[in-house]
PDB file of N, CA and C in Angstrom:
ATOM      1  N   UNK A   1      15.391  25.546 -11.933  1.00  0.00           N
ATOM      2  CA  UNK A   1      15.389  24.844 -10.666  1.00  0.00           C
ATOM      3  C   UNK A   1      14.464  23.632 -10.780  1.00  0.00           C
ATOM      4  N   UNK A   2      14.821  22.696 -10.218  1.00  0.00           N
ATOM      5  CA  UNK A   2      13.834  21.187 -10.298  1.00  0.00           C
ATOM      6  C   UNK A   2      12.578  21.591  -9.416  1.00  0.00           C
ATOM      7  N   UNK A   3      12.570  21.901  -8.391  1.00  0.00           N
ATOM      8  CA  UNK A   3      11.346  22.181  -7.957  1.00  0.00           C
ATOM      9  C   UNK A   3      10.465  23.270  -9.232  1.00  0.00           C
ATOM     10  N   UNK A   4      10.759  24.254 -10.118  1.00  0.00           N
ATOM     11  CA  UNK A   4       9.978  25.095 -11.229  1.00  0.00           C
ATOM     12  C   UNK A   4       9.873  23.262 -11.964  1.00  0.00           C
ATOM     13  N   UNK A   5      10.112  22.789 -12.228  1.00  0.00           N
ATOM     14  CA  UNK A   5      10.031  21.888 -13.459  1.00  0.00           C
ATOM     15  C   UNK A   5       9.097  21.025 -13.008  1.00  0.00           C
ATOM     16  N   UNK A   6       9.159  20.644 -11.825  1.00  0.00           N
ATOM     17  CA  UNK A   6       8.181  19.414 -10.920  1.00  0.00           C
ATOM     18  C   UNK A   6       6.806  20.029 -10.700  1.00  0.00           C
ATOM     19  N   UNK A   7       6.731  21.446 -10.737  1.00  0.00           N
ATOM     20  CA  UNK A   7       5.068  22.398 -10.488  1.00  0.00           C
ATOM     21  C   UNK A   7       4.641  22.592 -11.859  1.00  0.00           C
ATOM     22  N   UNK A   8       5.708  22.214 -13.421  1.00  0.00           N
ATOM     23  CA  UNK A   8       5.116  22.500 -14.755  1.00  0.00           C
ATOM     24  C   UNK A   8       5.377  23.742 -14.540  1.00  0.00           C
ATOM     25  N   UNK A   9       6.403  24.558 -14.313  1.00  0.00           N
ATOM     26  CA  UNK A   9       6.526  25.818 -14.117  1.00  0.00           C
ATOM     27  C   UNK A   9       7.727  26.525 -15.395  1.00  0.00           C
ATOM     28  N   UNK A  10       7.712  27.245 -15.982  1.00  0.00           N
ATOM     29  CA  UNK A  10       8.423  27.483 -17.186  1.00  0.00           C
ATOM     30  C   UNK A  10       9.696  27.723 -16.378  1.00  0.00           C
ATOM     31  N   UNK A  11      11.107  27.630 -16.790  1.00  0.00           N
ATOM     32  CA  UNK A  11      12.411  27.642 -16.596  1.00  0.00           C
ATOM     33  C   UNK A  11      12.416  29.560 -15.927  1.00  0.00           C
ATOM     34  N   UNK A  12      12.999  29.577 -14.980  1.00  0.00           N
ATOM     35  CA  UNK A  12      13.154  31.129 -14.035  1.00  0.00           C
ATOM     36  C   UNK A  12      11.609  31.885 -13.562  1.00  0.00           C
ATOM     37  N   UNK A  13      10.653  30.950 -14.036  1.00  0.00           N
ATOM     38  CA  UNK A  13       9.396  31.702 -13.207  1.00  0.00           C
ATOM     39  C   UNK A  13       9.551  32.231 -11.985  1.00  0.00           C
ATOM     40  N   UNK A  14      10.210  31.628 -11.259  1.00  0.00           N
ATOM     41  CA  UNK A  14      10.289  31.914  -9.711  1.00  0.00           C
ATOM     42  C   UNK A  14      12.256  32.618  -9.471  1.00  0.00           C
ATOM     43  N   UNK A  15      12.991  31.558  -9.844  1.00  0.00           N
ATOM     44  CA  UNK A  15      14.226  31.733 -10.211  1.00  0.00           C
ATOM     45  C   UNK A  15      14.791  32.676 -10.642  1.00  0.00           C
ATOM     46  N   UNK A  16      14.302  33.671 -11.747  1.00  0.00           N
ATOM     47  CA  UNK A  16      14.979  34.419 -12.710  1.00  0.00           C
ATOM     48  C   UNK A  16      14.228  35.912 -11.666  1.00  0.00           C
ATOM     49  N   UNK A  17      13.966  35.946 -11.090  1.00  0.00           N
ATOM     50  CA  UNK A  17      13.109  37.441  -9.954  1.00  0.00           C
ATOM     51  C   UNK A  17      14.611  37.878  -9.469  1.00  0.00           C
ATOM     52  N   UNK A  18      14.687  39.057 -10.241  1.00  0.00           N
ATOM     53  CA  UNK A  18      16.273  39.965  -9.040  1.00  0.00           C
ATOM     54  C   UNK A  18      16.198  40.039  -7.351  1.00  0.00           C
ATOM     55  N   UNK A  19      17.539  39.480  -6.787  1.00  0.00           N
ATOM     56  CA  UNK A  19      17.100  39.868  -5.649  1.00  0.00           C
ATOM     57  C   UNK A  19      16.558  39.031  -4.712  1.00  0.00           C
ATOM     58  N   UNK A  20      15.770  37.659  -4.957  1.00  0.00           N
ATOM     59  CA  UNK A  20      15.139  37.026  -4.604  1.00  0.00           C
ATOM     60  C   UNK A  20      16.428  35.522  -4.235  1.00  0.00           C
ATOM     61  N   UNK A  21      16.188  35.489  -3.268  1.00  0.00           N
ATOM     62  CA  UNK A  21      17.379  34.384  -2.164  1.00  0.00           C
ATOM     63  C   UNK A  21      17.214  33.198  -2.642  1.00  0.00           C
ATOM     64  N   UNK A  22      17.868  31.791  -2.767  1.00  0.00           N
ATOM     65  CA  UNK A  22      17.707  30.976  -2.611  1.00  0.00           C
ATOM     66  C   UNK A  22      16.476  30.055  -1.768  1.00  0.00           C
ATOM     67  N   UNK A  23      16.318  31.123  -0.603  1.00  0.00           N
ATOM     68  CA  UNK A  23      15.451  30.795   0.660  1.00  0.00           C
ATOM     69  C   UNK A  23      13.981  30.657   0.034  1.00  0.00           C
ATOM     70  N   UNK A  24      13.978  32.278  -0.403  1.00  0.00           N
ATOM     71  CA  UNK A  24      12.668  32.937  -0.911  1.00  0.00           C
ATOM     72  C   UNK A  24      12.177  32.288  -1.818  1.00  0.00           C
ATOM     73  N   UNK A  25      13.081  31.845  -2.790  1.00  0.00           N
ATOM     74  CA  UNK A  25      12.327  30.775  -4.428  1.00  0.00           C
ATOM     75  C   UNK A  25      12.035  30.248  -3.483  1.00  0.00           C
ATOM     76  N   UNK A  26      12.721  29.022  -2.680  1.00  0.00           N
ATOM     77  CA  UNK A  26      12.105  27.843  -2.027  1.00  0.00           C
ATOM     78  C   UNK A  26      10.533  28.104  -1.379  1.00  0.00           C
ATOM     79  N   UNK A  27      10.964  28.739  -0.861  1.00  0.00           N
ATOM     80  CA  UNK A  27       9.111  29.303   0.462  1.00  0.00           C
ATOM     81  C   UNK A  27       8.150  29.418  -0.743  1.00  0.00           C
ATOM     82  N   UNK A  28       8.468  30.185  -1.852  1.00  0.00           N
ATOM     83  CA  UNK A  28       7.684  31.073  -2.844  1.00  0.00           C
ATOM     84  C   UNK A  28       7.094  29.698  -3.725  1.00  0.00           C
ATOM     85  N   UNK A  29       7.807  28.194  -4.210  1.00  0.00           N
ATOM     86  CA  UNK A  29       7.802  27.347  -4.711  1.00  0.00           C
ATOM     87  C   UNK A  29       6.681  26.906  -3.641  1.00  0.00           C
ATOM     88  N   UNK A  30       7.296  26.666  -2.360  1.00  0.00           N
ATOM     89  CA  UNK A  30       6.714  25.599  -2.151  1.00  0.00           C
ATOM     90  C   UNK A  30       5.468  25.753  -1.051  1.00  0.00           C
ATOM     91  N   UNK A  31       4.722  27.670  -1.501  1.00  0.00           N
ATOM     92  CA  UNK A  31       3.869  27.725  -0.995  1.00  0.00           C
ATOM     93  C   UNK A  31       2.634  28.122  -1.963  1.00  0.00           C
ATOM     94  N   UNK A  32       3.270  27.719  -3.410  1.00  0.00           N
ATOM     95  CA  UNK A  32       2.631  27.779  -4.630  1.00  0.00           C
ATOM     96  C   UNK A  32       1.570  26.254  -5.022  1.00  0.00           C
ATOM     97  N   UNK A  33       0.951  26.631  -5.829  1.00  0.00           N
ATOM     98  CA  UNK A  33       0.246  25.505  -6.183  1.00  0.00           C
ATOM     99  C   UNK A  33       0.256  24.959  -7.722  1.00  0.00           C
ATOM    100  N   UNK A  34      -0.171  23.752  -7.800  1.00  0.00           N
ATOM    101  CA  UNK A  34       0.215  22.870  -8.577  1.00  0.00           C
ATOM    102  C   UNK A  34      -0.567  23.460  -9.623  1.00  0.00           C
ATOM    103  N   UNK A  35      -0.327  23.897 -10.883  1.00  0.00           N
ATOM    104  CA  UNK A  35      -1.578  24.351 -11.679  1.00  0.00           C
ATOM    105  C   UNK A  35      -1.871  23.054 -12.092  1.00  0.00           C
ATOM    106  N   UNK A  36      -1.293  21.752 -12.497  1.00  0.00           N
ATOM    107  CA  UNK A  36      -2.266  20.586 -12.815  1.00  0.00           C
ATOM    108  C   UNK A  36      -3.260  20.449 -12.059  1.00  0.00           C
ATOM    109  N   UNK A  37      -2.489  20.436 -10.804  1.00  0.00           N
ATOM    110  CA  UNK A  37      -3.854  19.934  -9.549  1.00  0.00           C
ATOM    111  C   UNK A  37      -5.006  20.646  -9.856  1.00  0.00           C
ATOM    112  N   UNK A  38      -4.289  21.711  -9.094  1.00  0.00           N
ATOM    113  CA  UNK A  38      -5.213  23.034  -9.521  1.00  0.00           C
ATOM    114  C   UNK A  38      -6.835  22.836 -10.533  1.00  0.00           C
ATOM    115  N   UNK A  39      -6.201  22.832 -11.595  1.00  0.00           N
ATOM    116  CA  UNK A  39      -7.072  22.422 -13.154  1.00  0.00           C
ATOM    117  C   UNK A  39      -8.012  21.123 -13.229  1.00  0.00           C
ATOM    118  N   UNK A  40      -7.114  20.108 -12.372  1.00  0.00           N
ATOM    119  CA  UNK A  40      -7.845  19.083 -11.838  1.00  0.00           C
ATOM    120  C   UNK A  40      -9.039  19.269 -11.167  1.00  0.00           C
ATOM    121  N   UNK A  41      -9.054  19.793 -10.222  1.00  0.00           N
ATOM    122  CA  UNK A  41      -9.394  19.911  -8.948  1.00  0.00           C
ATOM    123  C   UNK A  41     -11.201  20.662  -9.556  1.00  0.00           C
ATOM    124  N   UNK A  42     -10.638  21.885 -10.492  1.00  0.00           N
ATOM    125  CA  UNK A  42     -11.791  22.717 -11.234  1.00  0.00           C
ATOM    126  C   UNK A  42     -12.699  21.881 -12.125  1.00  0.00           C
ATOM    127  N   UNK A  43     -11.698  21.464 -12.705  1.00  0.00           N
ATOM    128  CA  UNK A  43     -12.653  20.307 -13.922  1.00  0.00           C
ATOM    129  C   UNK A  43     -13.754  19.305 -12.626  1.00  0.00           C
ATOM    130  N   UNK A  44     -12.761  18.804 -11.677  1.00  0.00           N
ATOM    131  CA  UNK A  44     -13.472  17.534 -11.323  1.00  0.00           C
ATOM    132  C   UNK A  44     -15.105  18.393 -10.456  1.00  0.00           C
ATOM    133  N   UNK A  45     -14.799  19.545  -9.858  1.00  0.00           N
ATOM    134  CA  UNK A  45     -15.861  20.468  -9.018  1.00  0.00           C
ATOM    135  C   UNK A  45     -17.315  20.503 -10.268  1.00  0.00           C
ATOM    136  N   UNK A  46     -16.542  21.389 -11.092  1.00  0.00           N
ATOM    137  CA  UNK A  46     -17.222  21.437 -12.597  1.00  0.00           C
ATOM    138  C   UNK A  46     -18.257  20.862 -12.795  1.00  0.00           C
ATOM    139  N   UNK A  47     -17.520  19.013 -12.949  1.00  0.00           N
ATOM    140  CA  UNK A  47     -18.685  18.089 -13.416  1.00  0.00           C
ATOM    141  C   UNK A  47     -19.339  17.572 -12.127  1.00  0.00           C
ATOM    142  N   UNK A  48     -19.011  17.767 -11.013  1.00  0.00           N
ATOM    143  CA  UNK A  48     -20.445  17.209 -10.139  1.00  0.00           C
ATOM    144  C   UNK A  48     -21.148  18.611 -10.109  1.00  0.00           C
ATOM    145  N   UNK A  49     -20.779  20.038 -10.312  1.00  0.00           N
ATOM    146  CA  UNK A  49     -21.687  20.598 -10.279  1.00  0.00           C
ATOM    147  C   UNK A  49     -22.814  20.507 -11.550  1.00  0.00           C
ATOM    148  N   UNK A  50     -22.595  20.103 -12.514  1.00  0.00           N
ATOM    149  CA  UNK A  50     -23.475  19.744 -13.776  1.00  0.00           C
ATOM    150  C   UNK A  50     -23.928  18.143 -13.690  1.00  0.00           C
ATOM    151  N   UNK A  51     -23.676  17.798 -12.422  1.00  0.00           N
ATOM    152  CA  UNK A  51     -24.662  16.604 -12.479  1.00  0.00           C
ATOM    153  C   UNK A  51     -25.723  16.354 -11.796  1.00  0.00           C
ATOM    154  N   UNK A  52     -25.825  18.011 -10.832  1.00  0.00           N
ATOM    155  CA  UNK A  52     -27.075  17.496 -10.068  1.00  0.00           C
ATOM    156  C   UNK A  52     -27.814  18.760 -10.703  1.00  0.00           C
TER     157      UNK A  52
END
């Protein structure tokens, strides 16, 4: 699904779950978080905490 590919998400992470609706990937996608950001977000916390 383009939304798994646009989060860096491996091909059926969300998609390939038995059972799971069209609806449900969507909500499940798009109440997930970005692991770049994410990683971003840690690194950038990280270094102002090692600067004071």
């Amino acid at each position: 699904m383009f939304v798994e590919w646009m989060m860096g998400l491996a091909p059926g992470w969300v998609t390939a779950i038995p059972g799971l609706s069209r609806a449900a990937q969507l909500k499940a996608l798009g109440n997930g978080v970005v692991s770049q950001q994410a990683a971003g977000a840690v690194r950038l916390l990280l270094e102002r905490a090692h600067r004071t």
